[in-house]
Protein backbone atom coordinates (compact mmCIF):
# COMPACT_ATOMS: atom_id res chain seq x y z
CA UNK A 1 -14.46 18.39 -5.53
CA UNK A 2 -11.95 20.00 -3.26
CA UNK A 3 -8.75 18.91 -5.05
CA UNK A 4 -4.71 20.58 -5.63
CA UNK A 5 -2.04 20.19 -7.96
CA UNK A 6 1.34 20.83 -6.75
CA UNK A 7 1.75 24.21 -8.52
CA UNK A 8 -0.91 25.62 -6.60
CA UNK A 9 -0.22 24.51 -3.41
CA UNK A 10 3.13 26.15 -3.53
CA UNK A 11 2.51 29.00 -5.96
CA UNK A 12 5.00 28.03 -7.57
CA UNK A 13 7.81 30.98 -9.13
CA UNK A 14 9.81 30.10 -12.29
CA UNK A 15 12.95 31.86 -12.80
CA UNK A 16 15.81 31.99 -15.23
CA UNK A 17 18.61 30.15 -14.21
CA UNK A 18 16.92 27.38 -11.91
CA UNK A 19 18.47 23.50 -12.90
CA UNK A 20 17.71 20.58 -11.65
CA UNK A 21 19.48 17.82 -9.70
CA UNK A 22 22.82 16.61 -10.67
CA UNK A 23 22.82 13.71 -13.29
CA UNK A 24 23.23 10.24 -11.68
CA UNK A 25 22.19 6.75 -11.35
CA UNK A 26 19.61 7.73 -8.21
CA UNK A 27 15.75 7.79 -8.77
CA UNK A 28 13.97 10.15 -6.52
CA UNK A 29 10.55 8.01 -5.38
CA UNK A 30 8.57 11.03 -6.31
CA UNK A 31 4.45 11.00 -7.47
CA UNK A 32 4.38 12.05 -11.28
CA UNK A 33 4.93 16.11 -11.87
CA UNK A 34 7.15 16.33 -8.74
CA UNK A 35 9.81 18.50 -9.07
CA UNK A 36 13.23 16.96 -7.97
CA UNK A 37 14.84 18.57 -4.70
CA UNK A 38 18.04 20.75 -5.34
CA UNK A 39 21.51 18.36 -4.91
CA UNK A 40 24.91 20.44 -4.36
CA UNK A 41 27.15 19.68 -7.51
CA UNK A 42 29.63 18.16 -5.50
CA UNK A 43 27.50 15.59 -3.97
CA UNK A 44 24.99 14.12 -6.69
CA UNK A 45 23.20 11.38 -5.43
CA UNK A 46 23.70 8.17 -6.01
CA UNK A 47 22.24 4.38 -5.01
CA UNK A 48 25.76 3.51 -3.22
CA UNK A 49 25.97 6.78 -1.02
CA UNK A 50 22.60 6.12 -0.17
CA UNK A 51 23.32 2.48 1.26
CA UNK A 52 26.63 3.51 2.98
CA UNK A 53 25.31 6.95 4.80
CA UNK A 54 22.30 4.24 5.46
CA UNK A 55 24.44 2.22 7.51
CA UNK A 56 26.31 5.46 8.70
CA UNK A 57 23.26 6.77 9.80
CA UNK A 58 22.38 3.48 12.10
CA UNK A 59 25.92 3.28 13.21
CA UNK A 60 26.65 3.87 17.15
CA UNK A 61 30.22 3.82 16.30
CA UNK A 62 29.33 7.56 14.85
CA UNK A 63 29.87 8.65 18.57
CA UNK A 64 32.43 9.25 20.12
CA UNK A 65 31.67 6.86 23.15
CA UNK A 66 29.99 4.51 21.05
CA UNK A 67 26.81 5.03 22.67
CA UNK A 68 24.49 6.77 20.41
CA UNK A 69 23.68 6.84 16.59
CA UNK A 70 21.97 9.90 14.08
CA UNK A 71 18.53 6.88 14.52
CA UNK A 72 18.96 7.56 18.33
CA UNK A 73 17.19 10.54 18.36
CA UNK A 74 16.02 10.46 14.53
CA UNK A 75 13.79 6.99 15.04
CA UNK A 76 12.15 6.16 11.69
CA UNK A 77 8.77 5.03 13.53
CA UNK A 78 8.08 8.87 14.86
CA UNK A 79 9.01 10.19 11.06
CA UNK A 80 12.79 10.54 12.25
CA UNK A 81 11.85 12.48 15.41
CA UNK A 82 11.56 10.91 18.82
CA UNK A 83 8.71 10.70 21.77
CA UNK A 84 10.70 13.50 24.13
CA UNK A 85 10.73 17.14 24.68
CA UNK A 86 14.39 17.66 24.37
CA UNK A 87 17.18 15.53 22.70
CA UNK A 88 19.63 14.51 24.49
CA UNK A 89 23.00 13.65 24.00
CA UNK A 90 25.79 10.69 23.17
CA UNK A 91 27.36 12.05 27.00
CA UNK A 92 23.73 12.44 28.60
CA UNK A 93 23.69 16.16 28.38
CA UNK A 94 20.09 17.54 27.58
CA UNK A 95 19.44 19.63 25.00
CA UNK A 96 17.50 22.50 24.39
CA UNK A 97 15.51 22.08 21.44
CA UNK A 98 12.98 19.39 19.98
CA UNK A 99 14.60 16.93 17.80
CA UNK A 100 13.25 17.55 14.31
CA UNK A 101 11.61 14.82 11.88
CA UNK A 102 13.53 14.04 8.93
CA UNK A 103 10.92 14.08 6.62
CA UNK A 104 11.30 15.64 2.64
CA UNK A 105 14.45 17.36 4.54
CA UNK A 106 15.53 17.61 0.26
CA UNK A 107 13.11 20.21 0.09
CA UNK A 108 14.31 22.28 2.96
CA UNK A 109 15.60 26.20 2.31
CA UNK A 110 16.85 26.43 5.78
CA UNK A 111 18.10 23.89 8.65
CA UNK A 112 17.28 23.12 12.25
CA UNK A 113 15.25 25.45 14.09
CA UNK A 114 16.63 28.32 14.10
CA UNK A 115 19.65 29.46 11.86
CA UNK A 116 19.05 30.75 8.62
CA UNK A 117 22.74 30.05 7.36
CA UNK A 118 22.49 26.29 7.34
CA UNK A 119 20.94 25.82 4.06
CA UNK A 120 22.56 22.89 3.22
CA UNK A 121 22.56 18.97 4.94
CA UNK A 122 25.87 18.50 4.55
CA UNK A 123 26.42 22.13 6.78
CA UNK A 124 23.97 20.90 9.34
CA UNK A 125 25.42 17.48 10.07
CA UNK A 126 28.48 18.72 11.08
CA UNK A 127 26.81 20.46 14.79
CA UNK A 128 25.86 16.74 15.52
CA UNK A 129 29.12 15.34 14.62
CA UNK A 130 31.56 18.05 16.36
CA UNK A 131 29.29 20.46 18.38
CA UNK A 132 30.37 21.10 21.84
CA UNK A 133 27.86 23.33 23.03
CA UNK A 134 25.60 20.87 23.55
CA UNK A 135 27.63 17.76 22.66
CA UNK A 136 25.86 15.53 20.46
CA UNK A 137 27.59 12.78 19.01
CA UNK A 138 31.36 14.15 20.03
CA UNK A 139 33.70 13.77 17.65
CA UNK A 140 35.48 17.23 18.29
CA UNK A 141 39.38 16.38 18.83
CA UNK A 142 38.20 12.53 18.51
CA UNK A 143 37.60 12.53 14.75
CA UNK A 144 40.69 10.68 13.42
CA UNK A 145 40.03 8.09 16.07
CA UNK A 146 36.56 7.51 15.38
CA UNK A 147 37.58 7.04 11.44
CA UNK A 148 39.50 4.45 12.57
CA UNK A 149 36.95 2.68 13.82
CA UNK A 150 35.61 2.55 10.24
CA UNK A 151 38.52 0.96 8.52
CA UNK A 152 36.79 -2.28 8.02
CA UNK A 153 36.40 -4.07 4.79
CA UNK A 154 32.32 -4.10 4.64
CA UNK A 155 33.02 -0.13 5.06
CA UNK A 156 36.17 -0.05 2.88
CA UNK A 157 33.82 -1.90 0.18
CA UNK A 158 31.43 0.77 0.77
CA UNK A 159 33.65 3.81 0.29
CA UNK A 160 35.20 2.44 -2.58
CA UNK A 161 31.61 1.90 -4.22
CA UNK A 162 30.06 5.35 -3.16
CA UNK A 163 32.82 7.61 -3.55
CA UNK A 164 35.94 5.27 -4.97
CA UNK A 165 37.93 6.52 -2.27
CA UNK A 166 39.05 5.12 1.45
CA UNK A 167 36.71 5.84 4.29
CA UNK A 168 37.46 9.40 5.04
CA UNK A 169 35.37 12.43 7.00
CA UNK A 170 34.32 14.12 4.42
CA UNK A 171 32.80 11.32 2.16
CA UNK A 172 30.94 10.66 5.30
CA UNK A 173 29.30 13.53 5.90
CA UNK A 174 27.75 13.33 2.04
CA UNK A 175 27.04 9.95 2.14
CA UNK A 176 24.76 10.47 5.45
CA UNK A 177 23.83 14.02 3.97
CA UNK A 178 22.56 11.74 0.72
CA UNK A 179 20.50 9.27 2.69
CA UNK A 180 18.55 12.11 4.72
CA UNK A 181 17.86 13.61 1.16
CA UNK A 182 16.45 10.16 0.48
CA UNK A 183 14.02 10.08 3.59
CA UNK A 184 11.10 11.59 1.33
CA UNK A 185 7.42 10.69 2.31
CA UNK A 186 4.47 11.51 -0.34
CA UNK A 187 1.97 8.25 0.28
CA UNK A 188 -0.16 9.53 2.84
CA UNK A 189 -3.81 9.29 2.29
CA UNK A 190 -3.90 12.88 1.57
CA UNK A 191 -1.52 12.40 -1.16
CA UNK A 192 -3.56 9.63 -2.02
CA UNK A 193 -6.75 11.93 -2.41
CA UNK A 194 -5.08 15.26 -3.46
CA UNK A 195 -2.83 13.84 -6.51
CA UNK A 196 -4.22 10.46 -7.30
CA UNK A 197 -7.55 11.40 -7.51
CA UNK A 198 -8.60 8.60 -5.15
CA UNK A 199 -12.06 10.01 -3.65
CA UNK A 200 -12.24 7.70 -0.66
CA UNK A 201 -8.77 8.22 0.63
CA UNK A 202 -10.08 10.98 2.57
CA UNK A 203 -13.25 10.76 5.11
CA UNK A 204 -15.77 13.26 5.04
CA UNK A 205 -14.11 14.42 8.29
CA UNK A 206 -10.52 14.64 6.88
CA UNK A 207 -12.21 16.59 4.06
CA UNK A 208 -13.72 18.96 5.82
CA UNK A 209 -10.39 19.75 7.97
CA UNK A 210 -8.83 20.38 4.63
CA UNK A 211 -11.23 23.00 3.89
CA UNK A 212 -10.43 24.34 7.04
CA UNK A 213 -6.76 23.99 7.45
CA UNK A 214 -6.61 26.08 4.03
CA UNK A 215 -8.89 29.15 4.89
CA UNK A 216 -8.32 32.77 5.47
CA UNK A 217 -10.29 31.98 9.41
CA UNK A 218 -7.57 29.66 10.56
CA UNK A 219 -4.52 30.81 8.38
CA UNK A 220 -2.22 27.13 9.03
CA UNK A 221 -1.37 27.52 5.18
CA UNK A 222 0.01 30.32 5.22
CA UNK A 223 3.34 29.25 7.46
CA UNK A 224 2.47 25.76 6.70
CA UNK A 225 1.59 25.71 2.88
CA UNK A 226 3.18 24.05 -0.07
CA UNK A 227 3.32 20.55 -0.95
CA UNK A 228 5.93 20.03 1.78
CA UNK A 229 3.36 21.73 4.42
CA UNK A 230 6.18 24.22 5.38
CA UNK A 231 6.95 27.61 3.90
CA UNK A 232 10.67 26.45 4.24
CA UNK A 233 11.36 25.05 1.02
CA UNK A 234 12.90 24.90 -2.50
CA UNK A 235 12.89 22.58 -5.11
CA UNK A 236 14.24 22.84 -8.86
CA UNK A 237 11.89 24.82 -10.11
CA UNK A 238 11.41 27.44 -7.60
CA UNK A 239 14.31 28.93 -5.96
CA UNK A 240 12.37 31.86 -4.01
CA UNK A 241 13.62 32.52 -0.75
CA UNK A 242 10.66 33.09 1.68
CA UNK A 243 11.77 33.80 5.11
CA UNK A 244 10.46 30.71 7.14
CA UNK A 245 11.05 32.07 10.84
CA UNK A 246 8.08 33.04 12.84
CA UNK A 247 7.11 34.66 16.24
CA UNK A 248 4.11 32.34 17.60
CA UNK A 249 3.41 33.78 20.72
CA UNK A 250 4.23 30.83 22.52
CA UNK A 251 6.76 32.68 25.08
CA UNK A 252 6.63 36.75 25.84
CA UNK A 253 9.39 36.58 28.95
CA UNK A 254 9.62 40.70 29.05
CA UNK A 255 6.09 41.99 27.21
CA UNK A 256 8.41 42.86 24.07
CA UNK A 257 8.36 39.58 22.30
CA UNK A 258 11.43 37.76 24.39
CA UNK A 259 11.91 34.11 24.18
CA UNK A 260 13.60 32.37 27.33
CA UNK A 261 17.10 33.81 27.83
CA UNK A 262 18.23 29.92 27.10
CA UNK A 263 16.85 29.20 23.46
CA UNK A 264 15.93 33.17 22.25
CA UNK A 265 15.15 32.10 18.58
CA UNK A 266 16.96 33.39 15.36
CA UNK A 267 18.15 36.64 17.03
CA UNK A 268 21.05 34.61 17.92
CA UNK A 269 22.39 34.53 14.10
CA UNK A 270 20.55 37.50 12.89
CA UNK A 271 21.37 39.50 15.74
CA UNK A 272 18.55 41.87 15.02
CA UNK A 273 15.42 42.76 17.34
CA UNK A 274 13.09 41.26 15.30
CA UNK A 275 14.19 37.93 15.35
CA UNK A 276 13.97 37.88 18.99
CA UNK A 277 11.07 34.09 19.23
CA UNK A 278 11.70 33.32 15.66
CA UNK A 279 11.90 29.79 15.01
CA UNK A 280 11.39 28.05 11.63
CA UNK A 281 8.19 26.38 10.46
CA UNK A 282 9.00 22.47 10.38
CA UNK A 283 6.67 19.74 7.60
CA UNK A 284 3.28 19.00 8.91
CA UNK A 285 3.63 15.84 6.97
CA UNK A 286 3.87 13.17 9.34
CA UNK A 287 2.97 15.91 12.26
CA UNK A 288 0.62 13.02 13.99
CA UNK A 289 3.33 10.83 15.04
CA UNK A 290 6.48 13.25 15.88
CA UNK A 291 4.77 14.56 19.13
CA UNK A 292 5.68 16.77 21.50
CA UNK A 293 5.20 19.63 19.56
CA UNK A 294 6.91 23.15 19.32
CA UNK A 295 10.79 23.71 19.11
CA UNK A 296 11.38 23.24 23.11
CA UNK A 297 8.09 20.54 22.82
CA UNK A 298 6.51 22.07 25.46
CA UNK A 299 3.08 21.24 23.72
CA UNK A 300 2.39 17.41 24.08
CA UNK A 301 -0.13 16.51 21.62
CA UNK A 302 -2.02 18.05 18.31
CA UNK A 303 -5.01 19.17 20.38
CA UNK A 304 -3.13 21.16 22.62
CA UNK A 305 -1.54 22.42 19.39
CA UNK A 306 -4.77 23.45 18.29
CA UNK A 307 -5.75 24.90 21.34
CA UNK A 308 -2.40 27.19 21.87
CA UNK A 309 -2.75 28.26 17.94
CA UNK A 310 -7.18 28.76 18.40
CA UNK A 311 -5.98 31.50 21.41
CA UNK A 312 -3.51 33.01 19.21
CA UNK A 313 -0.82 32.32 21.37
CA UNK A 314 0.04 31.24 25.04
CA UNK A 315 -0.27 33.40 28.23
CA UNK A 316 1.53 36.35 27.97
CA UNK A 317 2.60 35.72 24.44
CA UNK A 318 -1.07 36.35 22.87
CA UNK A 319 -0.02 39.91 23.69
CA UNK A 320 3.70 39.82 22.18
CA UNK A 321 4.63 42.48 19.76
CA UNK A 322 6.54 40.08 17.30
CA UNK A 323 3.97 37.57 17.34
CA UNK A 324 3.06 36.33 13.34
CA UNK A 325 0.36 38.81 12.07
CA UNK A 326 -0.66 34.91 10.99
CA UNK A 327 -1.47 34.59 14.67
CA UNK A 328 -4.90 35.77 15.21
CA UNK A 329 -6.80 32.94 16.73
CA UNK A 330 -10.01 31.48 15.88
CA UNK A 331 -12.89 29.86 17.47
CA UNK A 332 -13.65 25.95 16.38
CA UNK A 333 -16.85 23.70 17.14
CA UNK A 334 -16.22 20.08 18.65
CA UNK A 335 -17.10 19.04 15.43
CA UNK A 336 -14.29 21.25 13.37
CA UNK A 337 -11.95 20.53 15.72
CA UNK A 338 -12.30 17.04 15.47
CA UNK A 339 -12.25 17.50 11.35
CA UNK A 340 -9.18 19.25 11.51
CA UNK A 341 -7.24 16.54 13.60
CA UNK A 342 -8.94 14.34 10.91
CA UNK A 343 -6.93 16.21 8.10
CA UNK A 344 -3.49 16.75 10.28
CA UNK A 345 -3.57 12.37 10.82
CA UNK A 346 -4.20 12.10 6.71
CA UNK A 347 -0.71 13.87 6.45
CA UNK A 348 0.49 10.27 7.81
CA UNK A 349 2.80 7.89 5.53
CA UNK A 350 2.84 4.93 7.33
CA UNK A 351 4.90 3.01 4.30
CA UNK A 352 7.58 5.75 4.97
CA UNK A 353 7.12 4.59 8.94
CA UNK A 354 7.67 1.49 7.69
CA UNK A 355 10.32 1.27 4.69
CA UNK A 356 12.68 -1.38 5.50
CA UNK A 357 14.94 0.71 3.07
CA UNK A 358 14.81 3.57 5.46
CA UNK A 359 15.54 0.97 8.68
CA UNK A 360 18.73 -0.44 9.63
CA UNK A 361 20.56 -1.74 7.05
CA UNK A 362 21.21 -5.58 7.20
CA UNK A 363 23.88 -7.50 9.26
């Protein structure tokens, strides 16, 4: 019987000085043994910043034109991703990267796609909130006058019971940095199988994928392992800092490992060579529904994902010096190909698709 606990699946490392979560009245909806994501000090969760950042969250008054919300391109039925290549913007301008899927974001070590100083939500959600290259949600210059627009008493109510304070900027961005935290998914059917011990949660298909997906021939564990399915992560009782970023060989613009001049990968922060196509490994949990695929999403469904990753790369970038040594390609029958989409559509949690306590709030 092919089965995991969560130790092995993320090889887990224990060292000295590693605590858990803030104390506080939140309960993390987490299967027994979990370990509890790490919560900044100054931000412990709690129920009530939960319910206001939920209503932040859903808000389209979060903009500065009042046309957009963070569920605009964050849309809890695609795992808080959306069906496009490229997000765009409150002001219509089109981005240049994949929106992400909020999904066990808790768990993250790094943020977005590329940067490997965000390590922290409530870093990352200021670039939606005031970034101006691309705009996003606008508030830069506008942000007093936004607030204002939040001076109401459901929200005054809401502040006071989160945070015992007036609505202000900065209790926003930790009350929507607390509900993200909250967005955690571990009810798929592979969770199902793999920790509750429930045999038929898996077919024999789904089964055999898993053999698969975890084998030296194909290698997906090795960027995509732990319980999260993604090498970027910590939790409370591992604090290892694995570098996440990897060269796929999906772009090689100058036969030296180039990305397109436009989106280069993590060179832009790191500034070295090496980082030049770097882009960080996202969750595969939930991967079935948060198509197109890739950080631009110029790969529109799992089996062309499987196909790009089976030639060890695309076009030119097969051949690219700073591809992933992880890269090698592999050759699959009809048979393990279908097996292995089996396993990827197991990853699926349709009651997180469908938590009306993830939704918009009421009224």
């Amino acid at each position: 019987m092919f089965r995991y606990c969560w130790q092995g699946l993320i090889g887990i490392v224990m060292l000295a000085g590693c605590t858990p979560a803030p104390e506080s009245d939140y309960r993390w909806p987490l299967p027994e043994g979990f370990p509890q994501p790490i919560v900044p000090a100054d931000n412990a969760m709690t129920a009530a910043k939960v319910e206001l950042g939920r209503r932040l969250f859903y808000d389209a008054n979060l903009s500065a034109n009042q046309s957009q919300s963070c569920a605009s391109c964050h849309q809890q039925a695609f795992a808080f991703a959306e069906p496009r290549k490229q997000a765009v913007g409150s002001t219509g301008e089109v981005h240049r990267r994949n929106s992400l899927a909020l999904v066990n974001v808790a768990y993250n070590s790094n943020l977005t796609w590329a940067h490997s100083g965000l390590t922290q939500i409530e870093q990352q959600i200021l670039i939606p909130l005031f970034g101006e290259k691309p705009v996003e949600l606008g508030l830069a210059g506008l942000d007093q006058q936004v607030l204002a627009r939040f001076d109401t008493p459901v929200y005054r109510q809401l502040f006071e019971r989160a945070f015992a304070q007036e609505p202000n900027l900065d209790a926003m961005v930790k009350a929507l940095a607390s509900f993200v935290r909250s967005l955690v998914s571990f009810d798929s059917p592979f969770d199902r199988y793999a920790y509750q011990m429930q045999d038929d949660a898996l077919s024999d298909s789904a089964k055999r994928g898993l053999e698969l997906f975890f084998s030296e021939r194909l290698e997906c564990h090795h960027c995509h392992g732990g319980f999260n399915f993604s090498q970027s992560s910590k939790h409370a009782q591992q604090m290892l800092d694995i570098r996440p970023f990897h060269n796929t060989g999906l772009y090689n613009e100058d036969g030296r490992g180039a990305y397109p001049q436009g989106d280069p990968g993590l060179v832009e922060i790191s500034g070295e060579d090496r980082d030049r196509g770097r882009f960080r490994a996202p969750t595969l949990r939930n991967v079935a529904v948060t198509a197109p695929y890739m950080h631009d999403g110029s790969l529109a469904t799992l089996e062309e994902v499987i196909d790009f990753y089976a030639a060890g790369g695309r076009g030119a970038g097969i051949a690219s010096p700073l591809k992933s040594p992880f890269i090698k390609g592999f050759t699959l029958t009809a048979q393990q190909k279908q097996d292995l989409m089996a396993f990827l559509h197991s990853l699926t949690d349709e009651a997180f698709l469908q938590n009306p306590e993830h939704g918009p709030p009421p009224g």
